[in-house]
Structures are given as structure tokens and as C-alpha cells.
N, C-alpha and C. Protein backbone atom coordinates (compact mmCIF):
# COMPACT_ATOMS: atom_id res chain seq x y z
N UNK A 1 -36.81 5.65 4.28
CA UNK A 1 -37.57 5.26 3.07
C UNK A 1 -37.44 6.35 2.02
N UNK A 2 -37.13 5.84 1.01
CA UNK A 2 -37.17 6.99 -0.26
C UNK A 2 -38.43 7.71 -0.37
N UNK A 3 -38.53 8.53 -0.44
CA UNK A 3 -39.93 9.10 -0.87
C UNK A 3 -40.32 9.27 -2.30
N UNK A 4 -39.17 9.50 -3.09
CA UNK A 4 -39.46 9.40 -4.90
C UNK A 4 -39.78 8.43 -5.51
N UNK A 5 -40.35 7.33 -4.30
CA UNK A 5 -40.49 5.93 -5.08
C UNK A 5 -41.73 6.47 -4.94
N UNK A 6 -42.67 7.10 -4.10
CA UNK A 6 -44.37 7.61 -3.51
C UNK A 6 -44.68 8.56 -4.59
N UNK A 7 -43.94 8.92 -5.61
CA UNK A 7 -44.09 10.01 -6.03
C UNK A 7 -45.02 9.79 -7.65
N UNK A 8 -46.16 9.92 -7.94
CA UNK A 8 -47.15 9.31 -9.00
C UNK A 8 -46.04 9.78 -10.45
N UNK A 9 -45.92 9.05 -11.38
CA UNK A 9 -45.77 9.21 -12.99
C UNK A 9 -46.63 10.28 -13.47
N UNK A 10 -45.16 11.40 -13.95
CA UNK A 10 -45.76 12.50 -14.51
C UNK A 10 -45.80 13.87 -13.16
N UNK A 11 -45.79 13.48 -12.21
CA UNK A 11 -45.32 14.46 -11.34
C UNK A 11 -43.93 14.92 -10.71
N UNK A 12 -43.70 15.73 -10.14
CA UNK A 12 -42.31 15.89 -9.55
C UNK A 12 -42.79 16.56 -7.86
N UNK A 13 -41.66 16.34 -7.00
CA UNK A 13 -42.40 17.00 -5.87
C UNK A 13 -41.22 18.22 -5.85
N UNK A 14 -41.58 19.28 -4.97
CA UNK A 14 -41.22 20.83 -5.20
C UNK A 14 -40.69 20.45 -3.55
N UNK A 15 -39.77 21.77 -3.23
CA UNK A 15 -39.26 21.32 -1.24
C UNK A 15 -40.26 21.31 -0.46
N UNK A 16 -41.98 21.87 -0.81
CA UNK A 16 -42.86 22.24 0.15
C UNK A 16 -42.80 20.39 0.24
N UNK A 17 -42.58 19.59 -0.29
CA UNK A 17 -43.59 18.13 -0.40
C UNK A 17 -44.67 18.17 -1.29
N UNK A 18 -45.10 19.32 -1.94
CA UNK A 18 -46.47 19.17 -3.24
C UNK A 18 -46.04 18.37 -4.33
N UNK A 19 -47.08 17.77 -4.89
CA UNK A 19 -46.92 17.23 -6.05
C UNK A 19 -46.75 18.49 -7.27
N UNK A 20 -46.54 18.22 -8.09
CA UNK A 20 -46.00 19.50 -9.29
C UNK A 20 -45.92 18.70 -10.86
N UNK A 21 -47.39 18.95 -11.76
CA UNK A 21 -47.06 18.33 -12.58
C UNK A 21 -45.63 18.70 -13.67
N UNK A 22 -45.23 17.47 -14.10
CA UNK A 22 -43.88 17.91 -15.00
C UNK A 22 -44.18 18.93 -15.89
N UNK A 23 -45.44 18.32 -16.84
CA UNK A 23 -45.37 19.84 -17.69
C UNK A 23 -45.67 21.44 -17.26
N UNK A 24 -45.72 21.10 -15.98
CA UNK A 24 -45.83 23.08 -15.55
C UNK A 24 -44.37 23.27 -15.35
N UNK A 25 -43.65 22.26 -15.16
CA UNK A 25 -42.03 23.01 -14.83
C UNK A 25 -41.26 23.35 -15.97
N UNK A 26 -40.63 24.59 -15.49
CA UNK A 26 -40.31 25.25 -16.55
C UNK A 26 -38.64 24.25 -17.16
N UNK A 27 -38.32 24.63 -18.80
CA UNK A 27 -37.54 23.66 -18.87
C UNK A 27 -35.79 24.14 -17.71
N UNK A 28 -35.65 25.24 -17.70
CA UNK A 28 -34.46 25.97 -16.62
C UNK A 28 -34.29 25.24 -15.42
N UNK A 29 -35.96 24.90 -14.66
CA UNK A 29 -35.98 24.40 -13.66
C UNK A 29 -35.35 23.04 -13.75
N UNK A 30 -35.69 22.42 -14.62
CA UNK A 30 -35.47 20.81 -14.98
C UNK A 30 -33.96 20.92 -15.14
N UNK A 31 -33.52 21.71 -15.41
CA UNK A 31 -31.99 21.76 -16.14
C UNK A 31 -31.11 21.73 -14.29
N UNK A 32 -31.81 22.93 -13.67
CA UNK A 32 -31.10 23.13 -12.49
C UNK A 32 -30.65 22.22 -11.54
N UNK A 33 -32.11 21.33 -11.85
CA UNK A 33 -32.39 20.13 -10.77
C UNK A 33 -31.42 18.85 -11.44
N UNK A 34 -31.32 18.73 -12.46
CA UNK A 34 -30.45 17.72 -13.18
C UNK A 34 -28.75 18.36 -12.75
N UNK A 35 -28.31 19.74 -13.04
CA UNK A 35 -26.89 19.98 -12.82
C UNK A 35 -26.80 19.81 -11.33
N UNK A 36 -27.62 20.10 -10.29
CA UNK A 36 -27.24 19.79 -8.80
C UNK A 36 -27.25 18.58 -8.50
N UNK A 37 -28.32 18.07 -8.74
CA UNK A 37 -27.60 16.27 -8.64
C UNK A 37 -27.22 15.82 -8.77
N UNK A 38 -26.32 16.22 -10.22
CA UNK A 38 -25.52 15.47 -10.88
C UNK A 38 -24.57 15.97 -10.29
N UNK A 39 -24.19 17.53 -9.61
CA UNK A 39 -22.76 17.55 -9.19
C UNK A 39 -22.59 16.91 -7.69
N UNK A 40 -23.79 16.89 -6.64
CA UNK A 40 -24.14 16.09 -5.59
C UNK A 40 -23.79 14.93 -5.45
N UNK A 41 -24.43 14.31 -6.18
CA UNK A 41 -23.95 13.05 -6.15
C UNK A 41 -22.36 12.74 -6.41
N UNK A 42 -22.06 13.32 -7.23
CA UNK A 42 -20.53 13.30 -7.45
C UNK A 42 -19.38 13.34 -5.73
N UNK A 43 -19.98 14.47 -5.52
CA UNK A 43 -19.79 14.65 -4.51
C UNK A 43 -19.56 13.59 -3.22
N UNK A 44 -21.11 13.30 -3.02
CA UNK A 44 -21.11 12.02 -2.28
C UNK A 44 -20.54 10.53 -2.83
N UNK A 45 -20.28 10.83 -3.83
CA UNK A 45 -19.23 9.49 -3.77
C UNK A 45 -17.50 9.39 -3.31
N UNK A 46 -17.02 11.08 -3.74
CA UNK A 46 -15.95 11.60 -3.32
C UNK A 46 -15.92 11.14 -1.81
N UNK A 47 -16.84 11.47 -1.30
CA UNK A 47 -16.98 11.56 -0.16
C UNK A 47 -16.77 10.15 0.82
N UNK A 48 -17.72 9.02 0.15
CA UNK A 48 -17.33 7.73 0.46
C UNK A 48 -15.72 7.22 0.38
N UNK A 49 -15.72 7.74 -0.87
CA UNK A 49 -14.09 7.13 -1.50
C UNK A 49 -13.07 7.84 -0.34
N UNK A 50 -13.04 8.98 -0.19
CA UNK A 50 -12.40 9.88 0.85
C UNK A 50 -12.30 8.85 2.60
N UNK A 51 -13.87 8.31 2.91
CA UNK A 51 -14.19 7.92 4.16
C UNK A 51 -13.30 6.09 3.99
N UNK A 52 -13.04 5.67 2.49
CA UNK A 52 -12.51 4.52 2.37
C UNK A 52 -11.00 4.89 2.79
N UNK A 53 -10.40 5.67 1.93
CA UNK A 53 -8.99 6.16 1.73
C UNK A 53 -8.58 6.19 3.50
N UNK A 54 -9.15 7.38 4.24
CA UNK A 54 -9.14 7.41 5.84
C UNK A 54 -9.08 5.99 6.37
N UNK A 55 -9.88 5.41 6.17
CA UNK A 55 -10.55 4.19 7.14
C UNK A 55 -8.95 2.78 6.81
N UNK A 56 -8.36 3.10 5.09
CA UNK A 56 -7.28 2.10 5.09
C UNK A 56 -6.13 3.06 5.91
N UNK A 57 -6.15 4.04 5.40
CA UNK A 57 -4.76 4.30 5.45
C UNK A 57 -4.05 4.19 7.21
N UNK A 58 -5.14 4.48 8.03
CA UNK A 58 -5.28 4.93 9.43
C UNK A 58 -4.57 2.74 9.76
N UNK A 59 -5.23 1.75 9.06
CA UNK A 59 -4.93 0.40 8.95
C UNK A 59 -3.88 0.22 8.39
N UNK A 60 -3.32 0.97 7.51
CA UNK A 60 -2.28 0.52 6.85
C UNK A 60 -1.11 0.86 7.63
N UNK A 61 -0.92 2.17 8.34
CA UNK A 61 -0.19 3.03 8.81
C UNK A 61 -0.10 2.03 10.35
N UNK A 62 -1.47 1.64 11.16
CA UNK A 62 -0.80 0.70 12.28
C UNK A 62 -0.02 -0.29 12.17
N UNK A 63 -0.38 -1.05 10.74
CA UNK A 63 0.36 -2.51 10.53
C UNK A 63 2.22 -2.29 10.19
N UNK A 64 2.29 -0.99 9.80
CA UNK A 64 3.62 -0.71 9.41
C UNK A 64 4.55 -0.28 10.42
N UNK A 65 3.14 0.26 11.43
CA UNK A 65 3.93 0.38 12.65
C UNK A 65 4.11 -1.09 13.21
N UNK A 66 3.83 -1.73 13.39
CA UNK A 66 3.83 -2.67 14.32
C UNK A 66 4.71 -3.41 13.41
N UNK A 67 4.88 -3.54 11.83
CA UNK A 67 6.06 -4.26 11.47
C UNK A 67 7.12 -4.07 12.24
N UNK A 68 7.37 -2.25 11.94
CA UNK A 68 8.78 -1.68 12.13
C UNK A 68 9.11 -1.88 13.64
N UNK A 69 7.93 -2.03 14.56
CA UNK A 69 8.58 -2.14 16.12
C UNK A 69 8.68 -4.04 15.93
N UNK A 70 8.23 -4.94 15.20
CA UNK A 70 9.05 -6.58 15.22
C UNK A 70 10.65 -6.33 14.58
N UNK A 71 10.96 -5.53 13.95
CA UNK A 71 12.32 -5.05 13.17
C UNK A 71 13.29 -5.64 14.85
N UNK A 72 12.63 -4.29 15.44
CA UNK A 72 13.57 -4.86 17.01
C UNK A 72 13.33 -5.55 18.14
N UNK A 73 12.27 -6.53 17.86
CA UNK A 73 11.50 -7.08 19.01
C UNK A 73 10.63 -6.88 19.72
N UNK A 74 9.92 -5.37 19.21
CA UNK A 74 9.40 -4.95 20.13
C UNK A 74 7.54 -5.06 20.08
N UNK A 75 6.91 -5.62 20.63
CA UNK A 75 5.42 -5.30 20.35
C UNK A 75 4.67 -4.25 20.84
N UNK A 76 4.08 -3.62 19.90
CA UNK A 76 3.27 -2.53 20.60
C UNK A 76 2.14 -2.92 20.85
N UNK A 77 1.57 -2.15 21.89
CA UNK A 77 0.16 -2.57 22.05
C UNK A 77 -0.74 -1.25 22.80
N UNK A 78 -1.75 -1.56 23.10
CA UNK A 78 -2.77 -0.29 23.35
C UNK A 78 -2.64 1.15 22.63
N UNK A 79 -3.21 1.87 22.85
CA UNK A 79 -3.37 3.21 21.57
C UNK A 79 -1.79 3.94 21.21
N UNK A 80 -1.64 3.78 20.01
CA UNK A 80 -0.72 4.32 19.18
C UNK A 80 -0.64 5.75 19.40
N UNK A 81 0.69 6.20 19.52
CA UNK A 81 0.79 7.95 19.67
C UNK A 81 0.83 8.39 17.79
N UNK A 82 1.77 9.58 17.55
CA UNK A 82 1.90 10.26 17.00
C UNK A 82 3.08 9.56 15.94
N UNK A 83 3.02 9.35 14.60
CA UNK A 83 3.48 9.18 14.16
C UNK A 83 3.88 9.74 12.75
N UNK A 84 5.28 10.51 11.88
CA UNK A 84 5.77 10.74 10.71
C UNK A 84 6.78 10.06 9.92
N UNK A 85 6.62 10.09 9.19
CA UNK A 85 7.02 9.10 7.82
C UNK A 85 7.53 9.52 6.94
N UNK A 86 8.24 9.76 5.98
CA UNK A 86 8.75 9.92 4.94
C UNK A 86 9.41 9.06 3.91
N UNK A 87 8.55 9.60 2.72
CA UNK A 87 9.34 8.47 1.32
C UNK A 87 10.85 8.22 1.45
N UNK A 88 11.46 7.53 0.84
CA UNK A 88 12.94 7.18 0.85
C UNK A 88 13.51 8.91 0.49
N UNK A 89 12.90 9.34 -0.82
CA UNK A 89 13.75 10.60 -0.86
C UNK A 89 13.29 11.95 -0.50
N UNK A 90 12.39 12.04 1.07
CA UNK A 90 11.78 12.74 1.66
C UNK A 90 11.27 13.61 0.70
N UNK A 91 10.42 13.42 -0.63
CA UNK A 91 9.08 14.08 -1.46
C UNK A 91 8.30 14.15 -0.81
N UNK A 92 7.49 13.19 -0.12
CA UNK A 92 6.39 13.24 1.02
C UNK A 92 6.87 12.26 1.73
N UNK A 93 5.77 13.11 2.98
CA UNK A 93 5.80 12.97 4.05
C UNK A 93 4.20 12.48 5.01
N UNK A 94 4.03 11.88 5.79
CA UNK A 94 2.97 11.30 6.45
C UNK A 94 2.72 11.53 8.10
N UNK A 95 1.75 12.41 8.23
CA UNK A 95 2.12 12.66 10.00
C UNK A 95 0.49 12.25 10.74
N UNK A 96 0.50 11.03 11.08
CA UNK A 96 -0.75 10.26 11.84
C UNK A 96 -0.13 11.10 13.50
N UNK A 97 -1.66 11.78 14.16
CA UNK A 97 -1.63 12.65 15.02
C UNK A 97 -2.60 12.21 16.05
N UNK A 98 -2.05 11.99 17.18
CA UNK A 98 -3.40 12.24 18.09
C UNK A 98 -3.58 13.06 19.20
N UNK A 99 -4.66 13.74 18.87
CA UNK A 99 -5.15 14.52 19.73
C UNK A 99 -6.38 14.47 20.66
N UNK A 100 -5.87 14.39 22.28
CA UNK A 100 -6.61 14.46 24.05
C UNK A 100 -7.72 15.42 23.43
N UNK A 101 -8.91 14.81 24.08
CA UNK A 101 -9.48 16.19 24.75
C UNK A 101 -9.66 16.14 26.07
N UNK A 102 -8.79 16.75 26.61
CA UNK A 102 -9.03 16.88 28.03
C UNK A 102 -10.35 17.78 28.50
N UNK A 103 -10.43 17.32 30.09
CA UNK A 103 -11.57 18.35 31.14
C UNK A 103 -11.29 18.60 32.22
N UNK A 104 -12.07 18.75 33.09
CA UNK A 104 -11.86 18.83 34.69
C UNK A 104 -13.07 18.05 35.27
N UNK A 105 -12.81 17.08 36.47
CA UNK A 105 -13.98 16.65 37.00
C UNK A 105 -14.41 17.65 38.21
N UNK A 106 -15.18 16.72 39.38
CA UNK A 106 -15.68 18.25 40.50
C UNK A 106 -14.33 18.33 41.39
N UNK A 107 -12.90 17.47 40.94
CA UNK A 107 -12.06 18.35 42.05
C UNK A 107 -11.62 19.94 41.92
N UNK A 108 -11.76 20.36 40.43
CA UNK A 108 -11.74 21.31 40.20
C UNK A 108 -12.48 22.24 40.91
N UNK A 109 -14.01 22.42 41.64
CA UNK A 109 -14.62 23.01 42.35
C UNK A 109 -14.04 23.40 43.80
N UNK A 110 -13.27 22.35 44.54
CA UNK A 110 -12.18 22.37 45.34
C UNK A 110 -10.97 23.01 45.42
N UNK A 111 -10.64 22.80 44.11
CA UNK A 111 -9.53 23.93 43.98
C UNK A 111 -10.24 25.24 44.12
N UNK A 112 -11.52 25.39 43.75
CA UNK A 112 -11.69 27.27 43.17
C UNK A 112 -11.81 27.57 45.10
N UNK A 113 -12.01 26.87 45.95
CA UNK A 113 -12.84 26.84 47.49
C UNK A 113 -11.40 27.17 47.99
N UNK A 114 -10.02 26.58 47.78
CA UNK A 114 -9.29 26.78 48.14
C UNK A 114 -8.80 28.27 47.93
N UNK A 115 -9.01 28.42 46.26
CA UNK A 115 -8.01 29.28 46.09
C UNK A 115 -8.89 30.96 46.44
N UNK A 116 -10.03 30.88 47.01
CA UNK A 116 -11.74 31.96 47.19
C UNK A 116 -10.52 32.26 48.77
N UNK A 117 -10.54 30.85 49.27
CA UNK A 117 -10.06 30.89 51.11
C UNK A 117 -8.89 31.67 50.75
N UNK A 118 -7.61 31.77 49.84
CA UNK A 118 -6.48 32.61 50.16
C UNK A 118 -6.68 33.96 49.79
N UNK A 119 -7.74 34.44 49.03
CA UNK A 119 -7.92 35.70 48.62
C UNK A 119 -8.54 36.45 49.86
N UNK A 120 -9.05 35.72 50.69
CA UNK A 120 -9.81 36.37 51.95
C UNK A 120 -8.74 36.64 52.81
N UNK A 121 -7.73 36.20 52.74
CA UNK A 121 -6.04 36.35 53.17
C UNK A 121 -5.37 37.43 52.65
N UNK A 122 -5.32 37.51 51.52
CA UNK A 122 -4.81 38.22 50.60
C UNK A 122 -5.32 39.45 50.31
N UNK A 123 -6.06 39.70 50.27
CA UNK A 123 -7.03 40.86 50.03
C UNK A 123 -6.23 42.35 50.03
N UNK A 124 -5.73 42.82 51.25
CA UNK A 124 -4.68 43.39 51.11
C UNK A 124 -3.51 43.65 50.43
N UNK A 125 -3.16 42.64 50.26
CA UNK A 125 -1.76 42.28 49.83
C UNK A 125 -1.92 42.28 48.36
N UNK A 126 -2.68 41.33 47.71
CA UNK A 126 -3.03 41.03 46.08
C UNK A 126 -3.67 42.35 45.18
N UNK A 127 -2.78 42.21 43.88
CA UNK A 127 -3.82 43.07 43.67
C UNK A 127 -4.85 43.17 42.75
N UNK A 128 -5.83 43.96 41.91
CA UNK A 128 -6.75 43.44 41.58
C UNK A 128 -6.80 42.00 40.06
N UNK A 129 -5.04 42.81 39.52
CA UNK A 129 -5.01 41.85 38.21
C UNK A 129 -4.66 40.68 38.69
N UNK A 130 -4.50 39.61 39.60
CA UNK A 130 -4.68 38.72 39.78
C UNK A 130 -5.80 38.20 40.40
N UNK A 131 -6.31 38.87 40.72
CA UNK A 131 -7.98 38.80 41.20
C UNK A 131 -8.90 38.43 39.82
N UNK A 132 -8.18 39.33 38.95
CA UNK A 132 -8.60 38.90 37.92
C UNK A 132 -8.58 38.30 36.71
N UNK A 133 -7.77 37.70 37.06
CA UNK A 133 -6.93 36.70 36.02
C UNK A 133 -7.52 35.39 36.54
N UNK A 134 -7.88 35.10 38.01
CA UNK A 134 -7.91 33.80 38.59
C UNK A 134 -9.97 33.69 37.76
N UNK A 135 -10.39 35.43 37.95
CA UNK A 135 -11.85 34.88 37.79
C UNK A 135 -12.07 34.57 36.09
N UNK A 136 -11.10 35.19 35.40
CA UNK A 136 -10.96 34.75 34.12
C UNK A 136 -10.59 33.09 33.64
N UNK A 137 -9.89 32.56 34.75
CA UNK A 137 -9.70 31.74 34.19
C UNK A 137 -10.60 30.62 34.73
N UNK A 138 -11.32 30.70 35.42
CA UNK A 138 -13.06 29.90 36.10
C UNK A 138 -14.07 30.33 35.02
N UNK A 139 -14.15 31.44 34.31
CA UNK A 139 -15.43 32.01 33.80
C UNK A 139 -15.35 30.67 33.13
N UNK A 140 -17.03 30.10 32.81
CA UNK A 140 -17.18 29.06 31.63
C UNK A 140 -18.48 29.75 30.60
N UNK A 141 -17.93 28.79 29.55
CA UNK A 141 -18.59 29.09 28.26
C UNK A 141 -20.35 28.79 28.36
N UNK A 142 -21.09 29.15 26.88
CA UNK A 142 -22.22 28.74 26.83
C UNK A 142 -22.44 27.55 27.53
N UNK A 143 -21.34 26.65 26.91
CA UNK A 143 -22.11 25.06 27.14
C UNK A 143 -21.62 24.83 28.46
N UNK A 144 -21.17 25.85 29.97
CA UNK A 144 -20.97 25.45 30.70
C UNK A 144 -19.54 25.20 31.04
N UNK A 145 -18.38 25.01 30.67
CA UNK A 145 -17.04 24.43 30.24
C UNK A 145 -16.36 25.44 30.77
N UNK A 146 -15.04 25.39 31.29
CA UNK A 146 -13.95 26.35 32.06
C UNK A 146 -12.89 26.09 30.61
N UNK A 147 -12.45 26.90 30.53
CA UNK A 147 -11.31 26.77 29.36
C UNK A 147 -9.52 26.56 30.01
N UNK A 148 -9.82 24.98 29.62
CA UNK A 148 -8.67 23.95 30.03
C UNK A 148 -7.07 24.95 30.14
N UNK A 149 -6.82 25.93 29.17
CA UNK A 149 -5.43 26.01 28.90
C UNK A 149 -5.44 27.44 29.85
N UNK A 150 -6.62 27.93 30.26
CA UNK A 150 -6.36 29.17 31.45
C UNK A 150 -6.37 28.72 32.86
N UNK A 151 -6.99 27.27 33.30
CA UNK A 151 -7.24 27.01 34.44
C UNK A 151 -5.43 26.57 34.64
N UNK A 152 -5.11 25.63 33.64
CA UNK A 152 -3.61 25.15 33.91
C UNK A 152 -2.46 25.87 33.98
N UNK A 153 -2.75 27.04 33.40
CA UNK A 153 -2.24 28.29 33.27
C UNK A 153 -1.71 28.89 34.62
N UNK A 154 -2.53 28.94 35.58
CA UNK A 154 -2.54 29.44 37.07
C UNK A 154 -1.66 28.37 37.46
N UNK A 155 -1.01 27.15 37.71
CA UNK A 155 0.00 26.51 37.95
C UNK A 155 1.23 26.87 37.67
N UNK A 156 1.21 27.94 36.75
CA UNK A 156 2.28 28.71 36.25
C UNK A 156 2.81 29.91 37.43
N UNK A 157 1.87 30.74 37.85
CA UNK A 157 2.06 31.40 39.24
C UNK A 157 3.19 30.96 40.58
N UNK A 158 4.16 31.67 40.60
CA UNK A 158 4.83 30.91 41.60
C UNK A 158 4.48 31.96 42.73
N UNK A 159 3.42 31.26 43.47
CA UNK A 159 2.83 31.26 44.77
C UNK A 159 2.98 30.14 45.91
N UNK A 160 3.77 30.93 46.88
CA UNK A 160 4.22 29.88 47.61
C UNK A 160 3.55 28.96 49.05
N UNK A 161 2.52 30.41 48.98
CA UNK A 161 1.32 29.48 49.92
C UNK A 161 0.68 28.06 49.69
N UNK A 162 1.01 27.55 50.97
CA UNK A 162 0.44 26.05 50.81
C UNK A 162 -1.16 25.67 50.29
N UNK A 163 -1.80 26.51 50.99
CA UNK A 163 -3.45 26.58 49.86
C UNK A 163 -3.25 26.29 48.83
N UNK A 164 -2.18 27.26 48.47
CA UNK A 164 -2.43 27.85 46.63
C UNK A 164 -2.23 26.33 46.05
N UNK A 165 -0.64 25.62 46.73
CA UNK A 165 -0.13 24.37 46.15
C UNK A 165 -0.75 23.35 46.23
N UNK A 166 -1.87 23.02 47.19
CA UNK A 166 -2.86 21.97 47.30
C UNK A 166 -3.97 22.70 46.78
N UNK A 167 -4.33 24.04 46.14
CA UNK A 167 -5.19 24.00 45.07
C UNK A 167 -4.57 23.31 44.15
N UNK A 168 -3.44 23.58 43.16
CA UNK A 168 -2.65 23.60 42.01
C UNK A 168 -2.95 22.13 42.31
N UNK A 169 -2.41 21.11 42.97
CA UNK A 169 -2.88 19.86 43.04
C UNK A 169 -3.85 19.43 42.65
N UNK A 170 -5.11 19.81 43.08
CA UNK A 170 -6.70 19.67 42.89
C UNK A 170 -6.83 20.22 41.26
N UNK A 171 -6.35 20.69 41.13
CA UNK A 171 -6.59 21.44 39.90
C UNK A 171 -5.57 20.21 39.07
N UNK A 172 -4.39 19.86 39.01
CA UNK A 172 -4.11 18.25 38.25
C UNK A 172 -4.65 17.01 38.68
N UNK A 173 -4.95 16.86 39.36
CA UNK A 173 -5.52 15.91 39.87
C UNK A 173 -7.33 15.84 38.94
N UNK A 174 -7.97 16.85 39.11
CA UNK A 174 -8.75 17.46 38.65
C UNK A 174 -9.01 16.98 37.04
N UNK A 175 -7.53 16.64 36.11
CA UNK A 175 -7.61 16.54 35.05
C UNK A 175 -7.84 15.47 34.19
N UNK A 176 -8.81 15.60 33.30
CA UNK A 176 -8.99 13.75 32.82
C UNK A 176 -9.04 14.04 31.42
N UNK A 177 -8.51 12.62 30.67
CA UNK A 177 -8.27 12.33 29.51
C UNK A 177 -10.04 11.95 29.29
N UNK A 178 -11.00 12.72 27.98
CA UNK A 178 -12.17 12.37 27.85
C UNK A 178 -12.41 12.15 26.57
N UNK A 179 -11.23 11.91 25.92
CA UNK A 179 -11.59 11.47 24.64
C UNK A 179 -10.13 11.81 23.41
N UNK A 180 -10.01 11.08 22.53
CA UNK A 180 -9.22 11.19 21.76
C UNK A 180 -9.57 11.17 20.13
N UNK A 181 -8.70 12.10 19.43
CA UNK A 181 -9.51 12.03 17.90
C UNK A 181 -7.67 11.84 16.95
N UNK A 182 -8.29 10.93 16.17
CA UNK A 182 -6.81 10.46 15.58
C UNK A 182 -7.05 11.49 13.68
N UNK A 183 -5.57 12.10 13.62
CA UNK A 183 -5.71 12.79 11.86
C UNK A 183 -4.52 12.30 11.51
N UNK A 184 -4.69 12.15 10.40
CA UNK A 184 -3.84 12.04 9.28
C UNK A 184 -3.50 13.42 7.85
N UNK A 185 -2.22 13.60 7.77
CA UNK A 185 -1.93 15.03 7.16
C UNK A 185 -0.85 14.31 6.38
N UNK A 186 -1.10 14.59 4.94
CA UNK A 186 -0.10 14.65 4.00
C UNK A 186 0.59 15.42 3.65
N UNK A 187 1.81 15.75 3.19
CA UNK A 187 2.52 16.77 2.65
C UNK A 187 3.11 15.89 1.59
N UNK A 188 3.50 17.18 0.89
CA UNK A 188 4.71 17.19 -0.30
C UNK A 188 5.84 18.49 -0.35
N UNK A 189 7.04 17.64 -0.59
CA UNK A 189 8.11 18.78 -0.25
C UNK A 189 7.91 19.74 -2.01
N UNK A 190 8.36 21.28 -1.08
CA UNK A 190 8.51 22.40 -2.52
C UNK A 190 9.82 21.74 -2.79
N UNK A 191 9.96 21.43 -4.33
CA UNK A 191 11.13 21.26 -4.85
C UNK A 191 12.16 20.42 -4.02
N UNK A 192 13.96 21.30 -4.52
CA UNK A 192 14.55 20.93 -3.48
C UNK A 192 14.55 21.24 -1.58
N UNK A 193 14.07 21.94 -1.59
CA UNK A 193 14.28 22.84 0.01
C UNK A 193 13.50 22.15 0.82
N UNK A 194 13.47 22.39 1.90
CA UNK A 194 13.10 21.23 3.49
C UNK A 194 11.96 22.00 3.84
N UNK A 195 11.04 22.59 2.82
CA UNK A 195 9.90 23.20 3.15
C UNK A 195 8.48 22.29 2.48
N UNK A 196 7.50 21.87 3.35
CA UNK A 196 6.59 21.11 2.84
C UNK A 196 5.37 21.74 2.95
N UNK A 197 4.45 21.48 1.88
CA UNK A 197 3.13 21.95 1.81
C UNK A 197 1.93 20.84 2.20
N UNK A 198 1.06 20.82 2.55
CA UNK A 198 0.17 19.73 2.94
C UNK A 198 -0.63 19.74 1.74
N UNK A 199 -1.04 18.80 1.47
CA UNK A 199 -2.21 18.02 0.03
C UNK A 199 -3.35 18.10 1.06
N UNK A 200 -4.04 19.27 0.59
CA UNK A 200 -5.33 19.38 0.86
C UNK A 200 -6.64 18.18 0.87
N UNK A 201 -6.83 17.63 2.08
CA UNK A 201 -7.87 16.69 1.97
C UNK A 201 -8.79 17.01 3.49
N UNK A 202 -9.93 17.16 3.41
CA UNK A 202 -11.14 17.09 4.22
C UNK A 202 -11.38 15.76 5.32
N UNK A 203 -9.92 15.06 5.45
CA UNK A 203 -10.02 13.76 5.95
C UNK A 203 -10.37 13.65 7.58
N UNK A 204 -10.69 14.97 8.10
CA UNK A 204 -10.98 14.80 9.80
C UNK A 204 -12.60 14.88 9.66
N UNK A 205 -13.25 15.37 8.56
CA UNK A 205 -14.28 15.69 8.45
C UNK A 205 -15.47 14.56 7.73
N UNK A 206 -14.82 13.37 7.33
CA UNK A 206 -15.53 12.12 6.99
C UNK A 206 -14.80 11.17 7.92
């Protein structure tokens, strides 16, 4: 509900919520409150127009795909990957992106049980920087979370113990697709040369 509709003739309300008669406000104040809204609002319409522009182009860009795959017979169907484009005389360019967010479910906990059991093996043998590399790459964040690109990281290790490889298992197995976020990035080429700059737009953010 608006609240400036509650607001009596001849008053203004201040951020506390008080009423404030007009003639105590000074005329600066009146001026301030008129240039921020007026550039605000501006704003928020940018902003719509921006959330329109996204909302076709993301439509326009599937239908052209799906022309160009009838070109050879082909129908696409279920979620669209990654796609770039270019004008006839490569000026611009169009690159529709999608990006996983991957996680780990609880097989991941399995893997860490496995890989705890070869260090009790190892102990001797290992030495501490992989001791500590493995607890680096378990530590999780505030919100709880193991950081995806250190846990997968340790698959990189060529360790030939069978533990280790039915951890490394548990640990892909472990991995799930939990969401996907689709962008769109414009460019324009400098001049003649095969170097492109992107046209600044806020379009992941509406």
C-alpha cells in the first residue's frame, strides 16, 4: 500500500514516518527531494526497460536457434547450452552463456571416511603438505559449503591406492548439477582488429 496516499494536505513525511509541515521545510530540502526522485525514478524505468530488453532477447536468441537447427533438420529440445553469434561483418558479436552451479551431496562425507582410513596408513609415509592440502580442501565456508574446485582438485593426485580411487569415485559421484543461471554479453569489435570490447549492461542483475 502506498503510504503518500495517508499522508494529510500540507504535510510531508520525513524517514522517521513524522508528519512535517511543508512550510517548515526548508526550500534546499524540497529541491533535494525533487532531484532524487526525479533521477530514481529514471532509473527505475531504465531498469524495467533493461528487465524487457533481457527477457526478449534471451526469446529471440532461442527462436533463432531453433530456426538455424530446422536449416538441417534438426530439433532441439530441453535446455539450450552456450551460444555466439556474430553480425555478417563480425562488428558485434552475441555470447548467450550458461552457467552450473554445482555441489556435493552426503556421498561426499564417504569419501572424506575413506580418504581419514588411508592417512592412518600413511602416516609415515605422507607428508604433512598433503595432509594438508586434503584438510584444505574439506574446510567449509560461513554458510557451511566445501569449495567445489578444491575438493575436485584432489582427483588430480595420482594416488594409486584403491581407497584413494573409490574415494575419488564418491567424490564424482558425490557431484550434482543444483542449479543453472543463463547471461547474455554483448560486444563490439575495436575497429579493424579481432579484438572486442563488451557494451556495458547490468543484464545478470535484473
Amino acid at each position: 500500500m502506498d503510504q503518500t496516499n495517508n499522508i494529510p494536505a500540507g504535510y510531508w513525511q520525513d524517514a522517521k514516518g513524522s508528519l512535517v509541515p511543508e512550510s517548515m521545510i526548508k526550500p534546499i530540502d524540497k529541491a533535494r527531494d525533487e532531484l532524487v526522485s526525479e533521477i530514481v525514478n529514471r532509473a527505475l524505468e531504465l531498469q524495467e526497460s533493461l528487465a524487457k530488453f533481457k527477457a526478449s532477447t534471451f526469446a529471440d536468441i532461442d527462436a533463432f536457434v531453433e530456426l538455424s537447427a530446422e536449416e538441417y533438420d534438426v530439433k532441439l529440445g530441453g535446455k539450450k547450452g552456450n551460444v555466439t553469434m556474430h553480425t555478417f561483418d563480425g562488428r558485434y558479436k552475441i555470447m548467450r552463456s550458461i552457467q552450473e552451479h554445482i555441489a556435493f551431496d552426503e556421498r561426499l562425507q564417504a569419501a572424506r571416511v575413506l580418504i581419514d582410513q588411508c592417512f592412518k596408513d600413511w602416516t609415515k609415509d605422507s607428508g604433512p603438505e598433503l595432509k594438508a592440502l586434503i584438510d584444505r580442501a574439506f574446510d567449509v565456508d560461513k554458510q557451511g559449503h566445501v569449495n567445489t574446485a578444491r575438493v575436485l582438485g584432489l582427483r588430480r593426485l595420482d594416488i594409486k591406492d584403491e581407497r584413494w580411487k573409490k574415494a575419488m569415485e564418491a567424490v564424482s559421484e558425490a557431484l550434482q548439477v543444483v542449479g543453472s543461471k543463463a547471461y547474455i554479453r554483448l560486444y563490439k569489435r575495436v575497429g579493424d582488429t579481432k579484438q572486442y570490447v563488451p557494451i556495458p549492461l547490468d543484464l545478470a542483475g535484473v
